[in-house]
Protein backbone atom coordinates (compact mmCIF):
# COMPACT_ATOMS: atom_id res chain seq x y z
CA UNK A 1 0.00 0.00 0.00
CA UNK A 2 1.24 3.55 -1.24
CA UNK A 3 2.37 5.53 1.86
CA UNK A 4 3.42 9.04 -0.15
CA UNK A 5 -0.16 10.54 0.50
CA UNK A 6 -2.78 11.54 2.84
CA UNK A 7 -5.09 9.39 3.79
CA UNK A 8 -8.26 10.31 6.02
CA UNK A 9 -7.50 9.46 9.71
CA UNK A 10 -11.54 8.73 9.69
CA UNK A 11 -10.87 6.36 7.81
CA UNK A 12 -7.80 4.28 8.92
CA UNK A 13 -8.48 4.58 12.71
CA UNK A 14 -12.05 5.92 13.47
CA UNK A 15 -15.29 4.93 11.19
CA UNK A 16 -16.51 1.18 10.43
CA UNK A 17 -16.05 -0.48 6.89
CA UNK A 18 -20.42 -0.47 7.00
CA UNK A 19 -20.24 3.61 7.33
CA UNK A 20 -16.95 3.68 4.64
CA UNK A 21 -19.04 1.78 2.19
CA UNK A 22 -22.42 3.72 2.46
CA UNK A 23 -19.87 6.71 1.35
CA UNK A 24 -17.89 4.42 -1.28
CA UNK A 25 -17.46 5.17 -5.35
CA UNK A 26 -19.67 2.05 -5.16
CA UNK A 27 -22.19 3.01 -3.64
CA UNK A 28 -22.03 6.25 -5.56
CA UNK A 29 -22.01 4.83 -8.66
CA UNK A 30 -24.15 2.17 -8.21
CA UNK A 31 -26.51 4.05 -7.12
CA UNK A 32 -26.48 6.71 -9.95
CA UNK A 33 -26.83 3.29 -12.29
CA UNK A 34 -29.90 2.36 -11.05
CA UNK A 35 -31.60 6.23 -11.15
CA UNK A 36 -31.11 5.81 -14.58
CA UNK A 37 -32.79 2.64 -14.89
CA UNK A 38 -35.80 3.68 -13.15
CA UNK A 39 -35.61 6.78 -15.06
CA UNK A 40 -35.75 4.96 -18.15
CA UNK A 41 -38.56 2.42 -16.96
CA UNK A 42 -40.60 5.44 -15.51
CA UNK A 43 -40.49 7.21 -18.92
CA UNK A 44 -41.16 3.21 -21.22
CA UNK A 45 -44.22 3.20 -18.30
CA UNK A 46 -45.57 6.75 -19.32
CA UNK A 47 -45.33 5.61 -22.72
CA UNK A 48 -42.11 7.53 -24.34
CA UNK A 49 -42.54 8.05 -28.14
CA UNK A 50 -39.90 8.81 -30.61
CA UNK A 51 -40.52 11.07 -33.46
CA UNK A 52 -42.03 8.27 -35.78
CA UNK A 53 -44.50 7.42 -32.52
CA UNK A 54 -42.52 4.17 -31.70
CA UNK A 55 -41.72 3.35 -28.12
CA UNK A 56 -38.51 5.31 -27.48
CA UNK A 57 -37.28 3.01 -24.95
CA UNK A 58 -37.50 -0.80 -25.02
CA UNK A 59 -37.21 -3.72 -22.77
CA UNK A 60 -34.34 -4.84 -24.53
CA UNK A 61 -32.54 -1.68 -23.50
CA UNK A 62 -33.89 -1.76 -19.98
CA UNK A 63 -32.48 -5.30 -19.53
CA UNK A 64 -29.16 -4.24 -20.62
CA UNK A 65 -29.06 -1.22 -18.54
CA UNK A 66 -29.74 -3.75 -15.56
CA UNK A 67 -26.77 -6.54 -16.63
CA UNK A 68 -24.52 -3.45 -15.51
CA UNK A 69 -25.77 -2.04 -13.39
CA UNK A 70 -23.23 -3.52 -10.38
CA UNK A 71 -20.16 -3.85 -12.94
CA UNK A 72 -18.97 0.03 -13.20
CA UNK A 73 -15.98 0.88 -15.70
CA UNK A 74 -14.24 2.93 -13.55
CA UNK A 75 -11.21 3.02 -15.71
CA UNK A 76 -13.24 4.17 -19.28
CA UNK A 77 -15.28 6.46 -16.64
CA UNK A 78 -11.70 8.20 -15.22
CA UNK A 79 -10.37 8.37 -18.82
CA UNK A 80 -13.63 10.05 -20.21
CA UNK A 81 -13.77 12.34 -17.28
CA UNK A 82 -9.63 13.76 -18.12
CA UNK A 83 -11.45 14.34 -21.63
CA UNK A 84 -14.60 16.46 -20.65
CA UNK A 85 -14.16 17.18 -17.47
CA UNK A 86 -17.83 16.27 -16.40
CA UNK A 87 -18.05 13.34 -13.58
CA UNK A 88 -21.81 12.49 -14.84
CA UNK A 89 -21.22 12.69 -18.00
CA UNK A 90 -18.00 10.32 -17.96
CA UNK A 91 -20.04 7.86 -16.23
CA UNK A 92 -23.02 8.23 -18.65
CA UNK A 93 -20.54 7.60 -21.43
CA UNK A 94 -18.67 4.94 -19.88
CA UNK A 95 -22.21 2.84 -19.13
CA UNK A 96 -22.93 3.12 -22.91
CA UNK A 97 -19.72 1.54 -23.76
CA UNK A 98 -20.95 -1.27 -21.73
CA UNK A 99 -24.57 -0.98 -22.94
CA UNK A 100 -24.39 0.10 -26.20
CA UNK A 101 -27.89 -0.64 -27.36
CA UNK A 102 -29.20 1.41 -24.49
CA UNK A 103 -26.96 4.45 -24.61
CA UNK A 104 -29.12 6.68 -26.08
CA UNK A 105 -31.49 6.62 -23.56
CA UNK A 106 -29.29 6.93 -20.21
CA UNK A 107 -30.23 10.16 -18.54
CA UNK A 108 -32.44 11.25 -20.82
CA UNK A 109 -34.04 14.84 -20.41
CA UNK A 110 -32.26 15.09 -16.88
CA UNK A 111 -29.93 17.04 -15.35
CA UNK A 112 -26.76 16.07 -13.59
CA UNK A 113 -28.42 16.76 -10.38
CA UNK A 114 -31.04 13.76 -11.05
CA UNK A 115 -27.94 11.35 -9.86
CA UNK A 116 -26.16 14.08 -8.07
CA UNK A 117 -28.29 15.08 -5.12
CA UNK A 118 -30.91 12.28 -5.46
CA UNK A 119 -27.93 10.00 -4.79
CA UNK A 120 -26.76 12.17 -1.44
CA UNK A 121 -30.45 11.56 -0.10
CA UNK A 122 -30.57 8.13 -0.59
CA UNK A 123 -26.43 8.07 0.63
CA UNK A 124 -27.29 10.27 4.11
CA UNK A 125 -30.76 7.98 4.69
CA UNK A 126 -28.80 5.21 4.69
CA UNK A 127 -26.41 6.51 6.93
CA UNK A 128 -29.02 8.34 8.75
CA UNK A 129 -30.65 4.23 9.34
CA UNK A 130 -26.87 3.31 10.14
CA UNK A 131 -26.24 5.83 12.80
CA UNK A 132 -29.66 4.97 14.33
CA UNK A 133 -28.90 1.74 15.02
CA UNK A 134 -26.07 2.30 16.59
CA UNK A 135 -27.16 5.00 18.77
CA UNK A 136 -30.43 1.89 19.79
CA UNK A 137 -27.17 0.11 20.45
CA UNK A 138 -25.52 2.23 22.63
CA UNK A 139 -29.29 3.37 25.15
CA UNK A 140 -29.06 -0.65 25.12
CA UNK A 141 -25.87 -0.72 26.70
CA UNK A 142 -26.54 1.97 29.42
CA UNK A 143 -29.09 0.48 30.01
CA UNK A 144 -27.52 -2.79 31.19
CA UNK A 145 -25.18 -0.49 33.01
CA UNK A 146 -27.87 1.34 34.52
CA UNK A 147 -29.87 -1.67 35.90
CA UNK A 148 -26.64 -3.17 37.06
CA UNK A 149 -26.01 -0.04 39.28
CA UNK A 150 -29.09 1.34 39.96
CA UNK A 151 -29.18 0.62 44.23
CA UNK A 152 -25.18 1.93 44.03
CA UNK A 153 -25.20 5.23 46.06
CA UNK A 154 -22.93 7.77 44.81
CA UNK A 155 -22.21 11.10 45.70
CA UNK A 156 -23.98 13.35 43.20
CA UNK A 157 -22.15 16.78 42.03
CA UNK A 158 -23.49 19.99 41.13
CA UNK A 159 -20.77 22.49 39.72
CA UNK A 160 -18.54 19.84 40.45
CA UNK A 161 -19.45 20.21 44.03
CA UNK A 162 -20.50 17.33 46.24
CA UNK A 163 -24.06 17.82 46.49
CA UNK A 164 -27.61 15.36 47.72
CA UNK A 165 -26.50 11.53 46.36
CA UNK A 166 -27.99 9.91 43.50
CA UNK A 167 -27.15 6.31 42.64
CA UNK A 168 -24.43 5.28 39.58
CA UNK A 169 -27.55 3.96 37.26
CA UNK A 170 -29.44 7.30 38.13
CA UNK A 171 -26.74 8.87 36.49
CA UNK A 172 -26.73 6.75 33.20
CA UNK A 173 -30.28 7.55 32.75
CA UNK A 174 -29.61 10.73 32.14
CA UNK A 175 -26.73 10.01 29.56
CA UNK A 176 -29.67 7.99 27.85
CA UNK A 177 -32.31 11.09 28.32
CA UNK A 178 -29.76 13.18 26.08
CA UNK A 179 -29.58 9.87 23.80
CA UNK A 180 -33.48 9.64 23.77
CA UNK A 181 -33.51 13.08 22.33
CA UNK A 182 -31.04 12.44 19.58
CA UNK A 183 -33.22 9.14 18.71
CA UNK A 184 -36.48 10.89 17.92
CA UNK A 185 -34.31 13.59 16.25
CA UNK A 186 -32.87 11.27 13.87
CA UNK A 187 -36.31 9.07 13.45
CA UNK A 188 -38.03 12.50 12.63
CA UNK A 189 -35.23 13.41 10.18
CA UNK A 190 -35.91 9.51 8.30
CA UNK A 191 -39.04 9.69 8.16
CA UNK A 192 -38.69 13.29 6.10
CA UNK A 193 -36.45 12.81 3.79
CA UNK A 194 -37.27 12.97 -0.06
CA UNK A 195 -36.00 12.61 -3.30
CA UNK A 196 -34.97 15.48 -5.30
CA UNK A 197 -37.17 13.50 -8.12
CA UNK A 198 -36.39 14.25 -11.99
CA UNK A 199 -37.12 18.34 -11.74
CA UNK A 200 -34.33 19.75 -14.74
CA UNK A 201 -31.92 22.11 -14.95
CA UNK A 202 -34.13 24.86 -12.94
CA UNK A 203 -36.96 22.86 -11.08
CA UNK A 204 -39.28 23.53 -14.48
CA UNK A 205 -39.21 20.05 -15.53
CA UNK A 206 -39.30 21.69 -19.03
CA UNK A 207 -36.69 18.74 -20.65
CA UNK A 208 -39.77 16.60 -19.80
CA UNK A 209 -42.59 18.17 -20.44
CA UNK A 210 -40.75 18.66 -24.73
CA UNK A 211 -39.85 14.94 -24.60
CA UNK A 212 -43.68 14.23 -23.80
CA UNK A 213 -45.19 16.72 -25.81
CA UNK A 214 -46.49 18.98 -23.65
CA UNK A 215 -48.21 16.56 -21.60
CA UNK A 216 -48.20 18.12 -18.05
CA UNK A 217 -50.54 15.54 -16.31
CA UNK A 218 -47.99 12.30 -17.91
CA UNK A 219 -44.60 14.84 -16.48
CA UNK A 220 -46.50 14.97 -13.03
CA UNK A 221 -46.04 11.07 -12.93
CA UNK A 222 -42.75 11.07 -13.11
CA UNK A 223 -41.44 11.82 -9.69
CA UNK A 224 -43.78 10.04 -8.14
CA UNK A 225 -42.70 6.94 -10.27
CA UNK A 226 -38.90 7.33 -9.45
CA UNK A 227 -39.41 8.08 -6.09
CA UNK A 228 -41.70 4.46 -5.57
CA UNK A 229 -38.72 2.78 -7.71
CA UNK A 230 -35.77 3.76 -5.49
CA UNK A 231 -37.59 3.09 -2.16
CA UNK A 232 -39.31 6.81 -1.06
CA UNK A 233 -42.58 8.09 -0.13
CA UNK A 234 -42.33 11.02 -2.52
CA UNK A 235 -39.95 14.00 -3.95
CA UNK A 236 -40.11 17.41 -3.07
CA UNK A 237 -42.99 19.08 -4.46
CA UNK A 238 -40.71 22.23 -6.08
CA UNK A 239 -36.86 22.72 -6.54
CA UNK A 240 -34.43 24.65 -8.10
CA UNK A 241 -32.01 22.16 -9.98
CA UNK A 242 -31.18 20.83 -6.11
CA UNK A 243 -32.70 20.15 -3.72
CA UNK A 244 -32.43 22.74 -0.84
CA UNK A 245 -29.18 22.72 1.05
CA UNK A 246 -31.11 23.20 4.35
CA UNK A 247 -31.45 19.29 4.09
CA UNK A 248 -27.84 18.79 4.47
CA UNK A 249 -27.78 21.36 7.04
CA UNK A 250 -30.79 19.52 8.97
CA UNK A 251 -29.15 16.13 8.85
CA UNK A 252 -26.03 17.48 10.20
CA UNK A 253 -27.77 19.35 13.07
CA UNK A 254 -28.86 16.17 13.91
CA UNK A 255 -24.83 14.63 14.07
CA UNK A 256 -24.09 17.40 15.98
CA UNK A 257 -26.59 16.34 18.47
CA UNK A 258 -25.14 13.09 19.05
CA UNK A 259 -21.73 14.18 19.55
CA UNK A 260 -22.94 17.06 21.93
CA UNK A 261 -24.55 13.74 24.14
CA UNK A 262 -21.66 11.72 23.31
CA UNK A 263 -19.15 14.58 24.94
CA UNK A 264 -20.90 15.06 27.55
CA UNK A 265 -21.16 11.70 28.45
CA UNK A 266 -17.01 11.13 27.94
CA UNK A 267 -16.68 14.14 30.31
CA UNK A 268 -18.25 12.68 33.11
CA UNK A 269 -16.65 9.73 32.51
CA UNK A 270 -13.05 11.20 32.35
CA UNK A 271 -13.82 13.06 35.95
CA UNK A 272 -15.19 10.00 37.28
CA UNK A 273 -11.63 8.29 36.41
CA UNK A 274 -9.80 11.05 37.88
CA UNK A 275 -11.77 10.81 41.19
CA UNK A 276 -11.27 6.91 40.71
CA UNK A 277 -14.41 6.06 40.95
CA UNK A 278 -15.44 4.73 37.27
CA UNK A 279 -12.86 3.84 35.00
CA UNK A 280 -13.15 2.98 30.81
CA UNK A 281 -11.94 -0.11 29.75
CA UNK A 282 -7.95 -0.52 29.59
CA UNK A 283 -6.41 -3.21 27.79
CA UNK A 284 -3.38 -5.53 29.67
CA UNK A 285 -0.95 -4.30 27.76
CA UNK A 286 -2.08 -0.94 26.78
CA UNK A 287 0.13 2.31 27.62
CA UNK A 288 -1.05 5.08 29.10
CA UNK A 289 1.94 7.84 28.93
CA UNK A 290 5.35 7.15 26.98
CA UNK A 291 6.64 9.02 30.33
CA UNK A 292 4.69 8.39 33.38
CA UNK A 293 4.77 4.32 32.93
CA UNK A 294 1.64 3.80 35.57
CA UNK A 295 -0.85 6.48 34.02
CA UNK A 296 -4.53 4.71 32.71
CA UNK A 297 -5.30 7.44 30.72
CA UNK A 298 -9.21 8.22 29.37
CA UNK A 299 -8.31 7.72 26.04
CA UNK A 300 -11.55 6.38 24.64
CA UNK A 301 -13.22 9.12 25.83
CA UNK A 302 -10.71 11.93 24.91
CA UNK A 303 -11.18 10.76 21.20
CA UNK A 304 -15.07 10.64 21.91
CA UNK A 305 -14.59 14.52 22.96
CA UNK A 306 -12.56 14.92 19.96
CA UNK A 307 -14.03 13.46 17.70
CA UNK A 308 -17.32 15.40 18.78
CA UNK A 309 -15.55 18.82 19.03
CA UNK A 310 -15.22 18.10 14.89
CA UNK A 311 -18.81 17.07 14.27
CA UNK A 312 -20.11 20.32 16.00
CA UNK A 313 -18.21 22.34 14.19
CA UNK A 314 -18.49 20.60 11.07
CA UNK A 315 -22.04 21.37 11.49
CA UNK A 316 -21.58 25.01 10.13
CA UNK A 317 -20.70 24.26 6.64
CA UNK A 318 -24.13 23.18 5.09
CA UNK A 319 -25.44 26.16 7.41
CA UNK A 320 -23.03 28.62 5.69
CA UNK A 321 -23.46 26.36 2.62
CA UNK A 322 -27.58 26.29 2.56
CA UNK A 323 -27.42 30.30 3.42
CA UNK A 324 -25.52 31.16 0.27
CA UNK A 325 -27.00 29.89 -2.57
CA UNK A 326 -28.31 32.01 -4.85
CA UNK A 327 -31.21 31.51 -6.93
CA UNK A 328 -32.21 27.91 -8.61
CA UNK A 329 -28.29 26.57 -8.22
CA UNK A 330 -24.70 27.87 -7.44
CA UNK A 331 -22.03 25.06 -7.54
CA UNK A 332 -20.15 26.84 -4.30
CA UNK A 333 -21.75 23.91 -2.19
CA UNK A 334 -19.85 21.37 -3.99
CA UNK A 335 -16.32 20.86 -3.01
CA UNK A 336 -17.91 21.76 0.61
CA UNK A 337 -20.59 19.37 0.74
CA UNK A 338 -18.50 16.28 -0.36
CA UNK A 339 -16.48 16.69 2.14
CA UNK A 340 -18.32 18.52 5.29
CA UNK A 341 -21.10 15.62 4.79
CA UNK A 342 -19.49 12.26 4.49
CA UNK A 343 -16.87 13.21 7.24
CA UNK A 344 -19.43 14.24 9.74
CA UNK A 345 -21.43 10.75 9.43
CA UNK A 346 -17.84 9.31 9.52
CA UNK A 347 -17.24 10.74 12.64
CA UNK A 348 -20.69 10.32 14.16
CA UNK A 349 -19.73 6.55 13.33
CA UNK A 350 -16.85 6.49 15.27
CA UNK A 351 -17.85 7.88 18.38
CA UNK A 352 -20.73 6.15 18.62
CA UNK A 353 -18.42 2.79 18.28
CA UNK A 354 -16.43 4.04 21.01
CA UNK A 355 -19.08 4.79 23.31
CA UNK A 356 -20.98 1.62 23.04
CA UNK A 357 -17.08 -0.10 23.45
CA UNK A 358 -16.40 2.02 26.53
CA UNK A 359 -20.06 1.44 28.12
CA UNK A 360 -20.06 -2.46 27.52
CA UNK A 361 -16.57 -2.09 29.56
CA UNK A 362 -17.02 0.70 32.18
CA UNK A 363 -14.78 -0.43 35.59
CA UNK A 364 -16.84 0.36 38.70
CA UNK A 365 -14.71 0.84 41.84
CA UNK A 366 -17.69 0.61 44.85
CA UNK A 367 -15.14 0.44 47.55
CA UNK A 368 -13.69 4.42 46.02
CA UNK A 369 -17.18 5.31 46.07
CA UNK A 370 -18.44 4.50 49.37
CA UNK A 371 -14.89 5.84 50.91
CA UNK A 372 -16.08 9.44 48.49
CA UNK A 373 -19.48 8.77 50.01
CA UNK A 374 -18.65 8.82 53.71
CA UNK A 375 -16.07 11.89 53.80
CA UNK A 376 -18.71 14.30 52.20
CA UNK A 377 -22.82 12.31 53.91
CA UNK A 378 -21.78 13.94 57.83
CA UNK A 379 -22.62 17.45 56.19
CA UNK A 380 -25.19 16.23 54.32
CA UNK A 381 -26.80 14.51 56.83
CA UNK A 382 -26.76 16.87 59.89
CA UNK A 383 -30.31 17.97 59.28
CA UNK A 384 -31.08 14.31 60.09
CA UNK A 385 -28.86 13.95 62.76
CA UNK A 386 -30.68 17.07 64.23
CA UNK A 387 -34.14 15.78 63.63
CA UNK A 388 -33.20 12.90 65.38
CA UNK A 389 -31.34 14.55 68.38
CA UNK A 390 -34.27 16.85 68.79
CA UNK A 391 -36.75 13.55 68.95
CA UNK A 392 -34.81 12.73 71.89
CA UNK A 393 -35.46 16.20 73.58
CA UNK A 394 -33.13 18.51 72.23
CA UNK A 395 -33.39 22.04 71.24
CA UNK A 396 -33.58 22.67 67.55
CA UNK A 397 -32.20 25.91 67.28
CA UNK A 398 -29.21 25.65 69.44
CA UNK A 399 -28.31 22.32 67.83
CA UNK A 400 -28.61 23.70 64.51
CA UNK A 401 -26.04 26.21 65.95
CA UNK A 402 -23.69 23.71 67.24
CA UNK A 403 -23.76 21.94 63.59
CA UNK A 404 -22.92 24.60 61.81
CA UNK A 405 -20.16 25.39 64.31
CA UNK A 406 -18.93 21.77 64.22
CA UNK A 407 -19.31 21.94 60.43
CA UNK A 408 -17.11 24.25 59.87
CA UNK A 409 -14.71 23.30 62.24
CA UNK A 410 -14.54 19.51 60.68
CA UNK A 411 -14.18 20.98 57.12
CA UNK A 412 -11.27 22.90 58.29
CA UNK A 413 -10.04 19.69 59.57
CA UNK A 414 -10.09 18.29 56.01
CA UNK A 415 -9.33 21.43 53.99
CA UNK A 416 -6.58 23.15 55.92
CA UNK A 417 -4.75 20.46 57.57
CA UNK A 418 -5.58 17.35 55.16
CA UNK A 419 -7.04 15.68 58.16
CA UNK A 420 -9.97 13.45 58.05
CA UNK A 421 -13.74 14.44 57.97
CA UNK A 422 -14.16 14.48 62.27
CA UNK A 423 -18.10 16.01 62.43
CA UNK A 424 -19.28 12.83 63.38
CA UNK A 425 -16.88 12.29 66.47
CA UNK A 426 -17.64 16.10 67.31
CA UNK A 427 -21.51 15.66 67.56
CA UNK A 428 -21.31 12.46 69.37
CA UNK A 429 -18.82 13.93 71.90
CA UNK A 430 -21.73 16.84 72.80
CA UNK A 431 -24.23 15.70 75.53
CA UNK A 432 -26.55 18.04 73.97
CA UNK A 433 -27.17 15.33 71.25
CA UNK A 434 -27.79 12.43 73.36
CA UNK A 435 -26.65 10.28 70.68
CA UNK A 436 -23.50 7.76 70.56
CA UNK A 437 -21.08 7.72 67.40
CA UNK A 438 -22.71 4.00 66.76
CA UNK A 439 -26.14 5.87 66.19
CA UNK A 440 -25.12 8.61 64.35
CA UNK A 441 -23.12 6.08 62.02
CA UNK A 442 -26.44 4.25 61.68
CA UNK A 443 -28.11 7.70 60.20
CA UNK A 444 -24.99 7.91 57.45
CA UNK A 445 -26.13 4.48 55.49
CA UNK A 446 -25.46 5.93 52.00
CA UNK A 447 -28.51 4.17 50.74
CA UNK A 448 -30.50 6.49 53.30
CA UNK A 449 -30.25 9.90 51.27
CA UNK A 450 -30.90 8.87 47.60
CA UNK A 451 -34.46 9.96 47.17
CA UNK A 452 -36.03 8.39 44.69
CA UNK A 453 -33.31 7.60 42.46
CA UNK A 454 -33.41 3.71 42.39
CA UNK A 455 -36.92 3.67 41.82
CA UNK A 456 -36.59 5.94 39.20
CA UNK A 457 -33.87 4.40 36.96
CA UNK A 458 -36.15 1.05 37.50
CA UNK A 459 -39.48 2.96 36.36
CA UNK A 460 -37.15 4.63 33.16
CA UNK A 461 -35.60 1.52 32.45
CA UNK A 462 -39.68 -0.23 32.25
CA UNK A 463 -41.25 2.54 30.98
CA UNK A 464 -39.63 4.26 28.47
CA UNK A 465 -36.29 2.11 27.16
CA UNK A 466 -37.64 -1.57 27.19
CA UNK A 467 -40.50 -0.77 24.66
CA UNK A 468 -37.91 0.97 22.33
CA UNK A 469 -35.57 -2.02 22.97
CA UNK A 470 -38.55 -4.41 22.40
CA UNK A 471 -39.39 -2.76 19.29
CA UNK A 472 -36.11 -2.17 18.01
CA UNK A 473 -34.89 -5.99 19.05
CA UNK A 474 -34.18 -7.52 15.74
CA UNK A 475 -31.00 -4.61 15.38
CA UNK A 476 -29.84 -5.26 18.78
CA UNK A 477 -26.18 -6.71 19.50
CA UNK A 478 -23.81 -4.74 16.96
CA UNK A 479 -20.08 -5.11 18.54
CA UNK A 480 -18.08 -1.98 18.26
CA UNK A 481 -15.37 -1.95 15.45
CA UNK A 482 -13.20 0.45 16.97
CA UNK A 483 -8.98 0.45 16.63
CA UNK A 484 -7.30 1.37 20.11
C-alpha cells in the first residue's frame, strides 16, 4: 500500500467499513446506475414516443441497462472524465460503452443533479438508518449499566461540588435522556427525507414536459414513479435544480446532536476516572503515557470529545453552505458538501463505536465510592442527625447552631490540615445530642439519602427504554469496530 499521500484518519483509525461503504465510489455509482434505470422504466411506463410514434425506450434496453448495473468501468469512466471534465457525464458515457444498445437513452431529459443530489439523499438515509442503530445500540448498553447499578449510592455533584446523592444507574439515565432526544431527532429526520425526483436544470421540468409533448398531467407522474422505484414516499414538491441545502444542514444538526450527548457523556466519565471512581476499559498491555509508565489514561473518551468537538463544528458548513445559494443553483456547495457531509457521518460513526465499546466495559470501583461517600454524607446529613437529636429532647435551634459550628470546624479539619472528615466524632462527643457515634453512624447508610433515584432508573428503564428495545430488538447486538 502507497504511503506518499494523505489518507483520512476517519478512515484508517475511526469509522466502520459499514459507514466507509455507504460513502464508497460504489455506492455512488451504483446508485447513480440504477436512477437511470428507473428513469428509463418510468419514462417506457408513461409511454415515451420517438418522433415516428414508436416506443422510445425498449425492454431490450432496460435489460441491458440492468446486466450493468453492479459492474462500473471505472477506468473508461476516469479516462472520459480527463477528456470532458464532467463526472456524470463520464459515467453516462462509460455505461454506454458497456450498454451500447441502451446508450441513447441513459439520462435522458435530466440534469446532472437527477444522480447528483438524489444520490446524497438516498447516501445520508442510509447513513441516517446506520447511525440509528447504533445509537439503539448504545441506550441498550446503558441500560444494562444502569440496571446493574441502579441501588449503588454515589455522591452526586453539582458544579462539580459534592451535592444530595444519587445512585451510579441514576446517572446513566440521564446520559440515555440526552440519547433519547437524539433518537427521535434522527427518526423525525428519516421519516422526512425525499428525493430530489427528476425536476431539470431549474426545477421547471421543461426537458420533460418537450420529450412528452407537452403533456403536463404524464410529467407529473414522473417523480412520483422514481421516487416508488428507489424506495421513497415522494420527492419534493418544487426545486431549483437541487434540492435545498437546508437538508444537508438539517441532517447534520442532527450529528451534531449526538456528539454534543456523546461529549458530555465522555466528560463525566473522564472526571469520574480522575476521582477513581469509574474507570473505561484498559487493555493488559495498553500504555497510558510514553513518560509516566503507571498512568490509565481516558483515552476512549478523549477521542469521543474529539471526535465530537469536529462534528459540532463541522455542522456550520451546510449552514453557511444552505445560506448562500443564490437563486435555482450555485455550484459553491460542492467541493464543501462532499467533504463537510461524508466526514461528519464518519465521525458520528466512530464515536458512537467508542461509546458503546467504553459502556459495555465501564470499571466500577464501589469500595472508592463508598470511601467518596462517607467523607462528604456527615454534612449532608446533619439535618437528620438534628431531627433525630431533637426527637430525643433537644433544642432545635441551638443544635442547629452547634452543627454549623462543628461543620465548619470539621471541614477545616479536612481542607486546611488534610485531616480526616471528624463532624461525626464532634456531635457524638456533645451531651446536647444524646446520641453515641454508633447511632449517628447508623443515620450515614449511603442508601438512606438517595431519594427516589433507584426507583426511578427502575421505572425509566420499564417505561420508556424496554418498549424501544422491544421494538427495536431484531438490530440489537452490533459489537463496536473500533482500533485502540
Amino acid at each position: 500500500m502507497s504511503k506518499d499521500k494523505y489518507e483520512s484518519p476517519l478512515c484508517e483509525r475511526y469509522a466502520s467499513k459499514e459507514m466507509q461503504y455507504i460513502f464508497s465510489p460504489d455506492m455512488k455509482f451504483k446508485t447513480w446506475r440504477k436512477l437511470w434505470i428507473a428513469l428509463a422504466e418510468t419514462e417506457k411506463e408513461l409511454g415515451l414516443k420517438d418522433e415516428n410514434g414508436n416506443p422510445r425506450i425498449t425492454d431490450e434496453q432496460i435489460e441491458e441497462l440492468k446486466a450493468h448495473a453492479d459492474d462500473i468501468n471505472y477506468d473508461v469512466a476516469r479516462e472520459r472524465e480527463k477528456l470532458v471534465r464532467h463526472d456524470v457525464m463520464s459515467h453516462v458515457y462509460a455505461y454506454g460503452v458497456q450498454c451500447p444498445k441502451a446508450a441513447g437513452i441513459i439520462h435522458l431529459g435530466a440534469t446532472s443533479c437527477y444522480v447528483g443530489d438524489n444520490t446524497d439523499v438516498i447516501v445520508m438515509t442510509e447513513a441516517l438508518k446506520l447511525v440509528r442503530k447504533k445509537l439503539i445500540n448504545v441506550i441498550n448498553e446503558l441500560a444494562k449499566f444502569a440496571d446493574q447499578y441502579k441501588d449503588l449510592p454515589t455522591l452526586a455533584f453539582t458544579h462539580f461540588q459534592p451535592a444530595q446523592p444519587t445512585t451510579v444507574g441514576k446517572r446513566a439515565t440521564l446520559w440515555m435522556q440526552e440519547l433519547l432526544l437524539d433518537l427521535s431527532d434522527i427518526e423525525y429526520m428519516i421519516s422526512q427525507q425525499k428525493l430530489l425526483g427528476s425536476k431539470g436544470t431549474t426545477g421547471t421540468q421543461a426537458s420533460f414536459l418537450e420529450l412528452f409533448g407537452g403533456d403536463h398531467e404524464t410529467v407529473r407522474k414522473i417523480d412520483g414513479k422514481i421516487a416508488e422505484k428507489m424506495g421513497f414516499a415522494e420527492c419534493y414538491p418544487v426545486s431549483g435544480q437541487t434540492y435545498s441545502r437546508k437538508v444537508d444542514s438539517r441532517v447534520l444538526n442532527v450529528l451534531s446532536g449526538i456528539a454534543q450527548s456523546a461529549h458530555k457523556f465522555s466528560n463525566d466519565i473522564r472526571l469520574l476516572q480522575h476521582l477513581k471512581q469509574i474507570e473505561e476499559p484498559f487493555e493488559k498491555n495498553q500504555i497510558g503515557s510514553s513518560a509516566m509508565a503507571y498512568k490509565r489514561n481516558p483515552m476512549r473518551s478523549e477521542r469521543i470529545a474529539s471526535l465530537a468537538n469536529y462534528v459540532m463544528c463541522d455542522a456550520l458548513n451546510p449552514a453557511i453552505t444552505a445560506a448562500t445559494q443564490w437563486f435555482e443553483r450555485t455550484l459553491d456547495d460542492s467541493a464543501n458538501k462532499r467533504i463537510s457531509v461524508p466526514e461528519a457521518f464518519l465521525a458520528v460513526d466512530g464515536i458512537l463505536d467508542l461509546y458503546l465499546n467504553v459502556v459495555d466495559g465501564l470499571v466500577v470501583y464501589d469500595k472508592v465510592i463508598y470511601q467518596c461517600f462517607m467523607k462528604e454524607i456527615p454534612f449532608m446529613a446533619t439535618e437528620n442527625i438534628m431531627m433525630d437529636a431533637v426527637k430525643r429532647g433537644g433544642n432545635r435551634q441551638e443544635l442547629h447552631e452547634k452543627i454549623r459550628e462543628y461543620s465548619m470546624l470539621a471541614g477545616e479539619q479536612v481542607k486546611k490540615f488534610g485531616k480526616e472528615n471528624d463532624l461525626v466524632d464532634r456531635i457524638a462527643a456533645d451531651p446536647d445530642f444524646g446520641m453515641t457515634k454508633e447511632e449517628i453512624v447508623s443515620i450515614l447508610e449511603p442508601k438512606n439519602f438517595v431519594g427516589r433515584a433507584p426507583e426511578q432508573t427502575r421505572e425509566f428503564l420499564a417505561e420508556v427504554i424496554q418498549p424501544i428495545l422491544d421494538e427495536n430488538k431484531d438490530i440489537l447486538g452490533v459489537t463496536a469496530e473500533i482500533n485502540v
